[in-house]
Protein backbone atom coordinates (compact mmCIF):
# COMPACT_ATOMS: atom_id res chain seq x y z
CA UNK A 1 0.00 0.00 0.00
CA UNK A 2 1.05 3.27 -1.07
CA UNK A 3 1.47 5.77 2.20
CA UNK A 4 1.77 9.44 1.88
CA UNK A 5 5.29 9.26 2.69
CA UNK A 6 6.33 6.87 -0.23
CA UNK A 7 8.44 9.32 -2.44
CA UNK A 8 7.57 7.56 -5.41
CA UNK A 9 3.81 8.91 -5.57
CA UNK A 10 3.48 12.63 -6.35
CA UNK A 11 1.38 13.27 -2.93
CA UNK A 12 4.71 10.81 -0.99
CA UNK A 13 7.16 13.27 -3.49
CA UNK A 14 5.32 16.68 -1.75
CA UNK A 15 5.46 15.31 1.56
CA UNK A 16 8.76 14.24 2.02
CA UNK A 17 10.12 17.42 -0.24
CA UNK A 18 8.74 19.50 2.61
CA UNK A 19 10.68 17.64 5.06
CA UNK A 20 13.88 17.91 3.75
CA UNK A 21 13.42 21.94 2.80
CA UNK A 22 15.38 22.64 6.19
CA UNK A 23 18.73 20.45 5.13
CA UNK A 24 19.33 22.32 2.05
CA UNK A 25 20.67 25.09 0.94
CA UNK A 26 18.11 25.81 -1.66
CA UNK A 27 14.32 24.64 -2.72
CA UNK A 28 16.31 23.52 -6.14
CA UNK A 29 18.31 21.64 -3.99
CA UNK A 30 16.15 19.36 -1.76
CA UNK A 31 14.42 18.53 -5.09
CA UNK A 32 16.59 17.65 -7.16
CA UNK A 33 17.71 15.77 -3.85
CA UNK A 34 14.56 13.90 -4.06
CA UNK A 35 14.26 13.69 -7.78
CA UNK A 36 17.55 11.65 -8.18
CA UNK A 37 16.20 9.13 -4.95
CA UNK A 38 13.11 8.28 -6.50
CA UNK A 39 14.96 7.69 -10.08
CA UNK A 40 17.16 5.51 -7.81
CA UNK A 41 14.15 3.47 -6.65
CA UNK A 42 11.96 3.15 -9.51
CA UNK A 43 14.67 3.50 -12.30
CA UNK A 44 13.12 7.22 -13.47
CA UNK A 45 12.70 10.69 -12.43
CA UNK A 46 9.15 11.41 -11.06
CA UNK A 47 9.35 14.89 -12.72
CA UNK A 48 11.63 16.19 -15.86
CA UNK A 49 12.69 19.36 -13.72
CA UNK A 50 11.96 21.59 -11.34
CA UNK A 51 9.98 23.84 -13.30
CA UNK A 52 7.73 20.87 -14.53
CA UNK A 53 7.08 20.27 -10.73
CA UNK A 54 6.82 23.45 -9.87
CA UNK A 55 3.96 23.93 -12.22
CA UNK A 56 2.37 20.47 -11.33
CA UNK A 57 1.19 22.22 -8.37
């Protein structure tokens, strides 16, 4: 079962991007952070860019 914390779902992806805002220097940062983990995981980037995420919103 998918949980709102599983990076791999857009809703998990908002979460946990939230979360990890305060470790990094920049927004940019903490996503592309998270971007590269769930292309680790699932073998592709949830979203192209930050821009494409940005307007997903």
């Amino acid at each position: 079962m998918k949980t709102s914390k599983d990076i791999t779902t857009p809703i998990g992806f908002f979460n946990t991007y939230f979360d990890l805002l305060p470790q990094y220097k920049t927004n940019k940062d903490a996503f592309d952070y998270l971007n590269t983990q769930v292309e680790y995981i699932t073998g592709r980037k949830l979203f192209k860019n930050y821009e494409q995420w940005q307007n997903s919103q």
